[in-house]
Protein backbone atom coordinates (compact mmCIF):
# COMPACT_ATOMS: atom_id res chain seq x y z
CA UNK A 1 -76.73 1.81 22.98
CA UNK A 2 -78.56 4.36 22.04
CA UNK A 3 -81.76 5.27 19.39
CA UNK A 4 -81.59 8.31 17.54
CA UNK A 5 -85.32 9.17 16.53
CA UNK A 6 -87.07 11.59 14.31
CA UNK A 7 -91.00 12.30 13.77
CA UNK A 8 -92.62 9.33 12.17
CA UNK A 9 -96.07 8.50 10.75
CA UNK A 10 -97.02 4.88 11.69
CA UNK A 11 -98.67 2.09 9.61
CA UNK A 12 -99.30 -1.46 9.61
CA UNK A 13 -100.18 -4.11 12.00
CA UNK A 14 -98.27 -5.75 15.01
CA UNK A 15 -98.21 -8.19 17.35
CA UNK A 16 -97.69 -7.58 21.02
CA UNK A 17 -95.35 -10.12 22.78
CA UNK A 18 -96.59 -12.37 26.27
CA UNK A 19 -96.80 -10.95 29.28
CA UNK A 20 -94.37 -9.76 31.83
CA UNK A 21 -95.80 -10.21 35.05
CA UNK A 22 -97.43 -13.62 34.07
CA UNK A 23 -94.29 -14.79 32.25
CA UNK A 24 -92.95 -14.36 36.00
CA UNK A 25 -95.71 -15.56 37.79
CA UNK A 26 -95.13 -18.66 35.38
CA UNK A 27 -91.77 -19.16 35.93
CA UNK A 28 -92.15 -19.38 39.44
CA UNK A 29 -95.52 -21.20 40.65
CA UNK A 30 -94.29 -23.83 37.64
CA UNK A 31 -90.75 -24.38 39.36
CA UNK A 32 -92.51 -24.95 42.77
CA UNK A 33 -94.58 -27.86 41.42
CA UNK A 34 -94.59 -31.25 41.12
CA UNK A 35 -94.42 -32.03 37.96
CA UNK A 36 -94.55 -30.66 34.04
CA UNK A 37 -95.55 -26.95 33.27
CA UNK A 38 -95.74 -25.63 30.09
CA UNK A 39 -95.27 -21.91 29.37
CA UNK A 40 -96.39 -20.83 26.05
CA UNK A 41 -96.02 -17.46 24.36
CA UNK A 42 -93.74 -16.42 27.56
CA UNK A 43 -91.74 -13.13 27.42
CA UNK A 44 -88.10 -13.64 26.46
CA UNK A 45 -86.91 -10.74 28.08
CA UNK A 46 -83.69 -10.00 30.26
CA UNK A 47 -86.31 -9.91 33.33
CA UNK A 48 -87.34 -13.56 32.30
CA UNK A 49 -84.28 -14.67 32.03
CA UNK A 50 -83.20 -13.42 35.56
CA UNK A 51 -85.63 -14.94 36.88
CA UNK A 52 -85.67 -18.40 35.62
CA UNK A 53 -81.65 -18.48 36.56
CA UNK A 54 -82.40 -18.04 40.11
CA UNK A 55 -84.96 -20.80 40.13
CA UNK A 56 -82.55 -22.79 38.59
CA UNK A 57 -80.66 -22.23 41.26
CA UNK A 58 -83.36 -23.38 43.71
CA UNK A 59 -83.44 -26.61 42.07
CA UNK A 60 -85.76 -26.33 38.98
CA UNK A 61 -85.42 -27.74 35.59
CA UNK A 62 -86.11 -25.32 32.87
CA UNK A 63 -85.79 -25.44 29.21
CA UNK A 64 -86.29 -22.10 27.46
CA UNK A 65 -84.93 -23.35 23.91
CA UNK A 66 -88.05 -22.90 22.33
CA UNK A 67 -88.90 -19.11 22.19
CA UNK A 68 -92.47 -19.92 21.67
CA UNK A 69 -92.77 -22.40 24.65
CA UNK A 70 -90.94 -23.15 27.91
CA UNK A 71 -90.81 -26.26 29.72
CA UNK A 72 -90.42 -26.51 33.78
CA UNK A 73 -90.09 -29.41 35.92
CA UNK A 74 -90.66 -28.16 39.07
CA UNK A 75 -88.97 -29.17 42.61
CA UNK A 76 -92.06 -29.98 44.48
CA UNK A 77 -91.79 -27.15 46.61
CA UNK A 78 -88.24 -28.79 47.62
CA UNK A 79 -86.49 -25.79 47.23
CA UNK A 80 -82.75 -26.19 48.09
CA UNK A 81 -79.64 -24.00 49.45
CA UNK A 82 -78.39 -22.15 46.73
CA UNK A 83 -75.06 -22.79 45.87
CA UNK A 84 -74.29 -19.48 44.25
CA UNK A 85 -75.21 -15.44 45.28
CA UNK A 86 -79.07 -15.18 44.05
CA UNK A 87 -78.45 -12.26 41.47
CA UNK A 88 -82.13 -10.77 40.52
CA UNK A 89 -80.02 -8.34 38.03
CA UNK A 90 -82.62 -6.02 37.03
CA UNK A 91 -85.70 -8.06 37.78
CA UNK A 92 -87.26 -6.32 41.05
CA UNK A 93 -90.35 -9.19 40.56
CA UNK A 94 -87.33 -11.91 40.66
CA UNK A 95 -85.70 -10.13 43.76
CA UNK A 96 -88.98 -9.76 45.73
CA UNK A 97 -90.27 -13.29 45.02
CA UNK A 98 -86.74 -15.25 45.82
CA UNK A 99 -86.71 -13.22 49.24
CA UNK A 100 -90.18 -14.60 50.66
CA UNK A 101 -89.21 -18.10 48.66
CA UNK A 102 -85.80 -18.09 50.45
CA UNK A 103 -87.45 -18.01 53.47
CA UNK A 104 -88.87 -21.35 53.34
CA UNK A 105 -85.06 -22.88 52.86
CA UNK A 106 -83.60 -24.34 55.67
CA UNK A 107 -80.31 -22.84 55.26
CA UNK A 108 -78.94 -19.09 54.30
CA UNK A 109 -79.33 -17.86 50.72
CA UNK A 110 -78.24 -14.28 49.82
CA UNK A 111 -79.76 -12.26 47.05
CA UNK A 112 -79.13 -9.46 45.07
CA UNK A 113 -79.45 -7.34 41.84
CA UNK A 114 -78.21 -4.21 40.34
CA UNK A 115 -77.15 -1.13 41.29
CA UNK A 116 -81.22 -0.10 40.99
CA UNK A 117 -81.87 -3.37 43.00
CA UNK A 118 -79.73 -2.54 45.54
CA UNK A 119 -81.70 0.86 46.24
CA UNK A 120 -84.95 -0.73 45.91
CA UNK A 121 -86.60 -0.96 49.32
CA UNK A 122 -87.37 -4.32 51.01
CA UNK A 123 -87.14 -4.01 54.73
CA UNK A 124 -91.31 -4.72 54.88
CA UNK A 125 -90.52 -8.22 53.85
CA UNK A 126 -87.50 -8.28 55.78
CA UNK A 127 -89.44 -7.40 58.90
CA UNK A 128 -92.54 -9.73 57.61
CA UNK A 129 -90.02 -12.71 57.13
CA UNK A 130 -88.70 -12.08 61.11
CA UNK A 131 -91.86 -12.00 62.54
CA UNK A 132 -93.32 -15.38 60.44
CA UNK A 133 -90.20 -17.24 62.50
CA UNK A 134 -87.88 -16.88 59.61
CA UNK A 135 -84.11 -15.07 59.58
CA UNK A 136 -83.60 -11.67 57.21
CA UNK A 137 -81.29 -8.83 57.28
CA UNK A 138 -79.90 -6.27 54.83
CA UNK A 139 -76.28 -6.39 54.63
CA UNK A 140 -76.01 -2.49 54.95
CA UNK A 141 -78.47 -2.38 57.51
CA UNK A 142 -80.06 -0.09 55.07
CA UNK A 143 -83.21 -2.50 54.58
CA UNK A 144 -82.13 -2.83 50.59
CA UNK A 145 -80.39 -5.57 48.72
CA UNK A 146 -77.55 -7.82 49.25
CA UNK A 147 -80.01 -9.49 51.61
CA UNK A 148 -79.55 -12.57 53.82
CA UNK A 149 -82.49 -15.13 54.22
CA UNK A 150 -82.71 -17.88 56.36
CA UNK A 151 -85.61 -19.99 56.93
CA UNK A 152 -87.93 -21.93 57.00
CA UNK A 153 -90.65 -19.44 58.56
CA UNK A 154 -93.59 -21.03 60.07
CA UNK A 155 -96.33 -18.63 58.99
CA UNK A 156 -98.06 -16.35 61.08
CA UNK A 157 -99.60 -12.92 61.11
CA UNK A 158 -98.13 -9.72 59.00
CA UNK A 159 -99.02 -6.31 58.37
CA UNK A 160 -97.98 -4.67 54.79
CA UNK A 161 -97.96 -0.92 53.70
CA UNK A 162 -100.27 -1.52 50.63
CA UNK A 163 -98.07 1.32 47.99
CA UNK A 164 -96.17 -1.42 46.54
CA UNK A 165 -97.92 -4.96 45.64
CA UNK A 166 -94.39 -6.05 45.01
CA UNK A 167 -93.64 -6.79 48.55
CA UNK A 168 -97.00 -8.79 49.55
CA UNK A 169 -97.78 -11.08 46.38
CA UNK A 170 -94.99 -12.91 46.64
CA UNK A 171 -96.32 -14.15 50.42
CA UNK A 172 -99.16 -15.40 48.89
CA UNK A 173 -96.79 -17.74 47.18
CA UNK A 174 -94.65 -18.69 49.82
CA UNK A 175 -96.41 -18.85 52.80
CA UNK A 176 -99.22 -21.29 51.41
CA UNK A 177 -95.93 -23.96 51.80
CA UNK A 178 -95.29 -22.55 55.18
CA UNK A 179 -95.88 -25.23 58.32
CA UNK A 180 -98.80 -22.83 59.52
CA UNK A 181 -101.44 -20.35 58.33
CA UNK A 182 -100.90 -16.92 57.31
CA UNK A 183 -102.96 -13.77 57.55
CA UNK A 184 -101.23 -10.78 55.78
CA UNK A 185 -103.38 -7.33 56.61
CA UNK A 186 -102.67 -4.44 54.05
CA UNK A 187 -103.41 -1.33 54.25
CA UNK A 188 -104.76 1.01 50.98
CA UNK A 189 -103.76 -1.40 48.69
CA UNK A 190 -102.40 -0.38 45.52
CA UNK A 191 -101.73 -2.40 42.20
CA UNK A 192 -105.21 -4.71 42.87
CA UNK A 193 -104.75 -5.99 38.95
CA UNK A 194 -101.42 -7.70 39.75
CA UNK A 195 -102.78 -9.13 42.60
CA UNK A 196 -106.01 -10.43 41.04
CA UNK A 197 -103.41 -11.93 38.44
CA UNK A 198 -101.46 -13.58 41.44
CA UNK A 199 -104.43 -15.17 42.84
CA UNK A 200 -105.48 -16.36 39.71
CA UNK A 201 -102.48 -17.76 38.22
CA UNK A 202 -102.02 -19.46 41.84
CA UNK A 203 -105.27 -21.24 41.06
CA UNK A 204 -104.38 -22.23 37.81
CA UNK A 205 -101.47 -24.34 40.14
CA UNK A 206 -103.69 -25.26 42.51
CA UNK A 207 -103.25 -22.88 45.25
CA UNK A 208 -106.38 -21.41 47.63
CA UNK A 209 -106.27 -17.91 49.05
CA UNK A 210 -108.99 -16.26 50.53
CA UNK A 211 -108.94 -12.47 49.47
CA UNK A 212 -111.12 -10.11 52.12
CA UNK A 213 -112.00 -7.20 49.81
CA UNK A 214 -107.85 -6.55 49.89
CA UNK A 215 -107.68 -5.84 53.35
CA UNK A 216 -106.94 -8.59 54.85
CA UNK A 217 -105.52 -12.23 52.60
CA UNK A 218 -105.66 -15.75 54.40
CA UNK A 219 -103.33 -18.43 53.14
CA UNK A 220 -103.61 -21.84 54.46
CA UNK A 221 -100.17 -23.61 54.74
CA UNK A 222 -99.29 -27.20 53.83
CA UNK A 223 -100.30 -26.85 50.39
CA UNK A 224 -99.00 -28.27 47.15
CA UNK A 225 -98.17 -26.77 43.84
CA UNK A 226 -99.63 -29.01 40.87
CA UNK A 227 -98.08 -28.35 37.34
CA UNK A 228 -100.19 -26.25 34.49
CA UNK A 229 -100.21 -25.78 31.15
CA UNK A 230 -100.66 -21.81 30.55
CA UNK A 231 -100.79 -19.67 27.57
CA UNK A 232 -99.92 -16.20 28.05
CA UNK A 233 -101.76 -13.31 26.69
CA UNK A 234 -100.33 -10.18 24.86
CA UNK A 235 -98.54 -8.01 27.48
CA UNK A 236 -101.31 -4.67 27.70
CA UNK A 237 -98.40 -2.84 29.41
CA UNK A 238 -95.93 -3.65 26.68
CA UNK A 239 -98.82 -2.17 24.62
CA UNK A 240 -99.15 0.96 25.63
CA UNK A 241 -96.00 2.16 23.72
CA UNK A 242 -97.28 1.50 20.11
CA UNK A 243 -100.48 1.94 20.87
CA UNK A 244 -100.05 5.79 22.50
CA UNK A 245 -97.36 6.48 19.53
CA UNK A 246 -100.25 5.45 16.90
CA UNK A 247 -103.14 7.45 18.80
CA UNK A 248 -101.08 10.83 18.78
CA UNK A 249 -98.68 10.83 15.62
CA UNK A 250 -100.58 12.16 12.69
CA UNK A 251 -101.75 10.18 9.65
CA UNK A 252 -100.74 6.96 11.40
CA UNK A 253 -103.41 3.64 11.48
CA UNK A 254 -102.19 0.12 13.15
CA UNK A 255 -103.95 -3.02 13.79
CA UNK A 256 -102.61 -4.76 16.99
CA UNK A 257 -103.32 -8.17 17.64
CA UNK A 258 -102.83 -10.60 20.28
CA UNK A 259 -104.76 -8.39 22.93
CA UNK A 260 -107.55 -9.47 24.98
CA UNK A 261 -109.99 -6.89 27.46
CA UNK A 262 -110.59 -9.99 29.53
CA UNK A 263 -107.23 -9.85 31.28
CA UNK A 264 -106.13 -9.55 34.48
CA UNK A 265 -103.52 -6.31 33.52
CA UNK A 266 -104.48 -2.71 34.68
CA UNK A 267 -103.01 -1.44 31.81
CA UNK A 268 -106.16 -2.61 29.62
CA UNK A 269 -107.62 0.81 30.91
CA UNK A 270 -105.42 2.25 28.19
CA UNK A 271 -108.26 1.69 25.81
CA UNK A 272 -111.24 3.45 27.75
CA UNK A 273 -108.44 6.01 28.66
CA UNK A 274 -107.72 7.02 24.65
CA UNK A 275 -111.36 6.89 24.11
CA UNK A 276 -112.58 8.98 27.08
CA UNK A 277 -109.52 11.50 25.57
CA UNK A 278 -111.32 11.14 22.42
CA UNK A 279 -109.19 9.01 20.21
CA UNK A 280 -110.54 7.10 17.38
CA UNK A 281 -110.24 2.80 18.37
CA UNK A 282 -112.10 0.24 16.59
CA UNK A 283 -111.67 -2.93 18.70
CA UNK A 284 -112.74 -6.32 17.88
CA UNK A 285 -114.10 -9.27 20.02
CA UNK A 286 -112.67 -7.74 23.38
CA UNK A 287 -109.53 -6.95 21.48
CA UNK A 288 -108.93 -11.15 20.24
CA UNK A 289 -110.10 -9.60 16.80
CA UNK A 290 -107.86 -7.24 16.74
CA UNK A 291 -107.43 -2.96 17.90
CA UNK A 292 -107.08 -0.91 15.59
CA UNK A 293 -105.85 2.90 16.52
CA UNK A 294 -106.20 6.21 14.10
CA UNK A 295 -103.61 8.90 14.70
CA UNK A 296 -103.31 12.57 14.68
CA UNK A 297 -107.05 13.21 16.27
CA UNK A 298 -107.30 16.04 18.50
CA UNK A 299 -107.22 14.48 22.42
CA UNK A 300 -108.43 16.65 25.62
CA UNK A 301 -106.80 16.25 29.10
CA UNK A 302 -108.64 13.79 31.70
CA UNK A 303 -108.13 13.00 35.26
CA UNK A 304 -106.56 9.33 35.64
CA UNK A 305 -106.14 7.53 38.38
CA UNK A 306 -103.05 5.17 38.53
CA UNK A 307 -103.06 3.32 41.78
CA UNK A 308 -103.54 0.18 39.40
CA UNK A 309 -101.12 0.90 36.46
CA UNK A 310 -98.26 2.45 37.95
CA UNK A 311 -96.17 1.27 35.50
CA UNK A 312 -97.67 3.29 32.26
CA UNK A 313 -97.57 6.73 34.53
CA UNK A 314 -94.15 7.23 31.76
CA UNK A 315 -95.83 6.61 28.83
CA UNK A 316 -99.27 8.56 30.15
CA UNK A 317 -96.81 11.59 30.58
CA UNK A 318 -96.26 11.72 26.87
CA UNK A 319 -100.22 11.22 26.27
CA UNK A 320 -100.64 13.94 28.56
CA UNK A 321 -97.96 16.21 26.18
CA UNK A 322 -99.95 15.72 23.04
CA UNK A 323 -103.69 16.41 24.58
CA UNK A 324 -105.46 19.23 24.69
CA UNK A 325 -105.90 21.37 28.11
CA UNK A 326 -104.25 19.59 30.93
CA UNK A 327 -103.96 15.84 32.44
CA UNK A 328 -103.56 14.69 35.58
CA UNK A 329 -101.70 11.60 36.53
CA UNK A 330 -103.28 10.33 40.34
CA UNK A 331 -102.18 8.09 43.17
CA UNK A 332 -98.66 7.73 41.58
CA UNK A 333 -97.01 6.98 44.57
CA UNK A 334 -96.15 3.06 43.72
CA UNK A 335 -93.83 4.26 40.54
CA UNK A 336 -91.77 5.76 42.75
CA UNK A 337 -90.54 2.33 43.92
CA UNK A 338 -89.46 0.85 40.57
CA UNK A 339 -86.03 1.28 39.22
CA UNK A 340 -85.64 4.55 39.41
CA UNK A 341 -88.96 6.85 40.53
CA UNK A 342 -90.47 7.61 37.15
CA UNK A 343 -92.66 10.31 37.92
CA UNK A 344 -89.66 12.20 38.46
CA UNK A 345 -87.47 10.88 35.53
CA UNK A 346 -90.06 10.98 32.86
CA UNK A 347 -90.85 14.61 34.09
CA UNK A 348 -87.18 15.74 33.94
CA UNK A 349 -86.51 13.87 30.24
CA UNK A 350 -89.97 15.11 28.88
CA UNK A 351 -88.80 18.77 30.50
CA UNK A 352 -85.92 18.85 28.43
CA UNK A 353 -88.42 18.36 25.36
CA UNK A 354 -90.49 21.41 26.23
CA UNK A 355 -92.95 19.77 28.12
CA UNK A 356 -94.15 21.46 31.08
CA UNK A 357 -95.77 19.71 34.74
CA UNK A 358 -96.73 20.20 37.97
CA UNK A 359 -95.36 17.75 40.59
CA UNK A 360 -96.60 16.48 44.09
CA UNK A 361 -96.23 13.58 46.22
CA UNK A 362 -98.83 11.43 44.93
CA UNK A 363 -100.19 13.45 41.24
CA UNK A 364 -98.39 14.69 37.98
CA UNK A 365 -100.26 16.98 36.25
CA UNK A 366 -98.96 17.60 32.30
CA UNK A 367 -99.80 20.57 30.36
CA UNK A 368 -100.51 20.62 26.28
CA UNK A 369 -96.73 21.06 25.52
CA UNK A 370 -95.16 21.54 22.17
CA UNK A 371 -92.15 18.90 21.94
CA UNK A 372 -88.56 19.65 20.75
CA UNK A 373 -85.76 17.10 20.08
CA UNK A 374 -83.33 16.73 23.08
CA UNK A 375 -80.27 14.10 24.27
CA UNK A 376 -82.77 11.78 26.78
CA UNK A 377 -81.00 10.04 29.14
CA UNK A 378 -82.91 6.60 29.53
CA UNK A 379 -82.11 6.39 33.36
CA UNK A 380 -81.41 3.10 32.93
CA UNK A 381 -84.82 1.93 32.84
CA UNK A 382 -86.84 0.47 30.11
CA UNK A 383 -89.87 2.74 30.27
CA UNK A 384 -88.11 6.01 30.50
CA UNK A 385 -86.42 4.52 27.81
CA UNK A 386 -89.87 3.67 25.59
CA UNK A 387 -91.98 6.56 26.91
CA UNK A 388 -89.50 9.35 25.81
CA UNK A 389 -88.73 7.25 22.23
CA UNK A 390 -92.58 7.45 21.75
CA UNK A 391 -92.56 11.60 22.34
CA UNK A 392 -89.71 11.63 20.40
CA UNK A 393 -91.72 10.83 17.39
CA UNK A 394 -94.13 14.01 17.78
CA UNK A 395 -91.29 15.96 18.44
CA UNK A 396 -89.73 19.02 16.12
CA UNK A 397 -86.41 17.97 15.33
CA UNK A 398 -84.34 14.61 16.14
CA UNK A 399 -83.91 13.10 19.89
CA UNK A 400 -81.24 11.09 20.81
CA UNK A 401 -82.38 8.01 23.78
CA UNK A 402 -79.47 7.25 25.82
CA UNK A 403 -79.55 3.46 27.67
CA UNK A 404 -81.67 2.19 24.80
CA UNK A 405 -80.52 -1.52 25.61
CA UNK A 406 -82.97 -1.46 28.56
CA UNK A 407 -86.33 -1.23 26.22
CA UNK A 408 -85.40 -5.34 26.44
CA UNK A 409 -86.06 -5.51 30.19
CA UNK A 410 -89.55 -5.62 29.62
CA UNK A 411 -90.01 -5.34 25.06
CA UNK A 412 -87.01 -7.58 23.47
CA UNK A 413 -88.48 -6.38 19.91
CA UNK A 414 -89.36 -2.92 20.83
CA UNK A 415 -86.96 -1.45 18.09
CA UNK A 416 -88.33 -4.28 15.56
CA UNK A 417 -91.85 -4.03 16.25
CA UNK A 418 -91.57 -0.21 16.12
CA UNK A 419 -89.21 0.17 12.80
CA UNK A 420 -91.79 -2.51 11.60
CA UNK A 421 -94.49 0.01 12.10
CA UNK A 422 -92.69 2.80 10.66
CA UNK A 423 -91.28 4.21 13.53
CA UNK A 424 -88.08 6.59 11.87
CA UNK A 425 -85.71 4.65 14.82
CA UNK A 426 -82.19 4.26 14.30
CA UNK A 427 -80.03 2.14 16.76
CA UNK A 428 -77.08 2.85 17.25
């Protein structure tokens, strides 16, 4: 699939859709208790999906019939051998979760995902899953997916490289079931919102873990996950798409609703980062009133630092196109572990535009750059997909978005919600 798109003026109001990471975080804690949880406003997206498959396959009841509300009955943390290949497909939060989970199973599970899966790095929780008395190897001895599991691990002491949360929330999870204590040490720990949105949605279900300023996280073992009702909030990641298209395409005002400053997500920094550019926001009651954005305002360049939004470096690129002077993108380094490493793609897509960078290890500077329309090619992943079909609307000329299927990863409605907005998006 693909999106042919051509410079739009926006208009209107929209809804954002539930969250991502706590539609995950839902799945999961709810299919390890005992008992009735209730999901409501969870993200149908392909990740979902993946995810709540593989739990299935664990043992859990779940009935997603209801868009607007998912039911789980959970196994009681009696998780059983799967009788199938664990496929996370593109979901790396599936595929990290269902390794440290498949390490309390008394029996081998393997897991794997796509081709982007299957290059996605896991040998820290390989090695942390060896040393807490459990079984794991890659299959390619490359320390990537198809991976072999065998538990159950005991607990213990770990060590974690702290660039990717990925591979340590997913311990605080499993190893408070674990016989024994754990104590996972991290070092420069990156992503602190999604682990703040662990910790709390883990004591929504009943779960203690002691957090030591990030350095250091102490699980006690033999616990028991109790069922919850949760409701989940607008996805402020999802967000950032509409809400960056609004701020920098001229004549454009939309009112978003369904948004809330109080939540866990990084990405809510995306409002103090369009005002600090200089963007005209009006936002009501922490956002539960509603945001609304005025477009076509002249923006200037800041500094921002992205060890706790990795995921909206993409979409900051384009930001970074339309404002004045130059912006620089900081402490990147965790989105280049996703599906593909974005600082890269986004800079080689948004290249093709016109728009001109500077590149190191850990920043990504963008320059004021005047955007053409090019052939994208999506990468494969849904937010090189979104970010370039949002520059594609400032751009001179029409851009075609390869891989446009994988905007539903993470945003099933992207095209809706956008066309609904006045977005000039064909799909083709």
């Amino acid at each position: 699939m693909k999106f042919v798109i051509n410079p739009s003026t926006l208009n209107g109001q929209a809804r954002i859709p539930g969250n991502k990471s706590g539609t995950a975080r839902g799945i999961v804690f709810g299919s390890l208790a005992n008992g009735t949880t209730t999901l409501i406003n969870p993200l149908t997206n392909l990740d979902s999906y993946s995810i709540v498959k593989m739990m299935t396959a664990l043992g859990a009841r779940i009935d997603t019939s209801d868009d607007s509300k998912w039911i789980i009955e959970g196994t009681g943390g009696n998780l059983k051998v799967p009788a199938c290949v664990l496929d996370a497909e593109n979901s790396g939060t599936g595929f990290y979760f269902l390794l440290a989970l498949c390490g309390l199973i008394p029996g081998y599970s393997v897991l794997t995902g796509d081709y982007q899966i299957c290059y996605r790095p896991a040998q820290p929780m390989i090695d942390a899953i060896n040393k807490l008395g459990g079984q794991a190897f890659s299959t390619r001895g490359t320390g990537t997916a198809p991976v072999v599991v065998k538990g159950p691990f005991k607990g213990g002491e770990i060590s974690l490289p702290g660039v990717n949360s990925q591979w340590m929330t997913p311990f605080l999870c499993a190893c408070a079931m674990a016989e024994g204590d754990t104590l996972i040490h991290e070092t420069n720990l990156l992503e602190r919102p999604y682990v703040d949105m662990t910790i709390g949605m883990l004591k929504l279900a009943g779960i203690t873990i002691e957090n030591r300023n990030y350095d250091e996280f102490f699980i006690p073992g033999r616990q028991c996950f109790k069922p919850f009702a949760y409701t989940l909030p607008s996805d402020w990641g999802t967000s950032g798409y509409p809400l960056i298209a609004t701020a920098i395409t001229k004549g454009s005002k939309v009112t978003f609703h369904g948004l809330d400053l109080a939540d866990y997500a990084g990405e809510k920094a995306f409002i103090q980062i369009l005002q600090d550019m200089g963007a005209k926001l009006e936002v009501l009651d922490s956002g539960k009133g509603g945001i609304t954005v005025e477009g076509g305002h002249e923006l200037q360049g800041i500094e921002i630092d992205c060890s706790g939004t990795p995921d909206a470096v993409p979409i900051l690129a384009v930001l970074g196109c339309y404002a004045q002077g130059k912006t620089v993108l900081k402490n990147i380094g965790a989105c280049r572990l996703k599906e593909t490493d974005r600082a890269k793609s986004i800079r080689e897509e948004l290249g093709k535009m016109g728009a001109k960078f500077e590149e190191t290890g850990d920043t990504l500077t963008i320059y004021h750059s005047k955007l053409h329309g090019a052939i994208i090619n999506g990468h494969h992943d849904h937010r090189i997909v979104m970010a370039s079909s949002v520059a594609a609307l400032i751009a001179e000329g029409q851009t075609e978005v390869d891989h446009a299927e994988y905007a539903a990863v993470s945003f099933p409605n992207f095209y809706e919600l956008m066309t609904s907005i006045n977005a000039d998006i064909k799909r083709l």
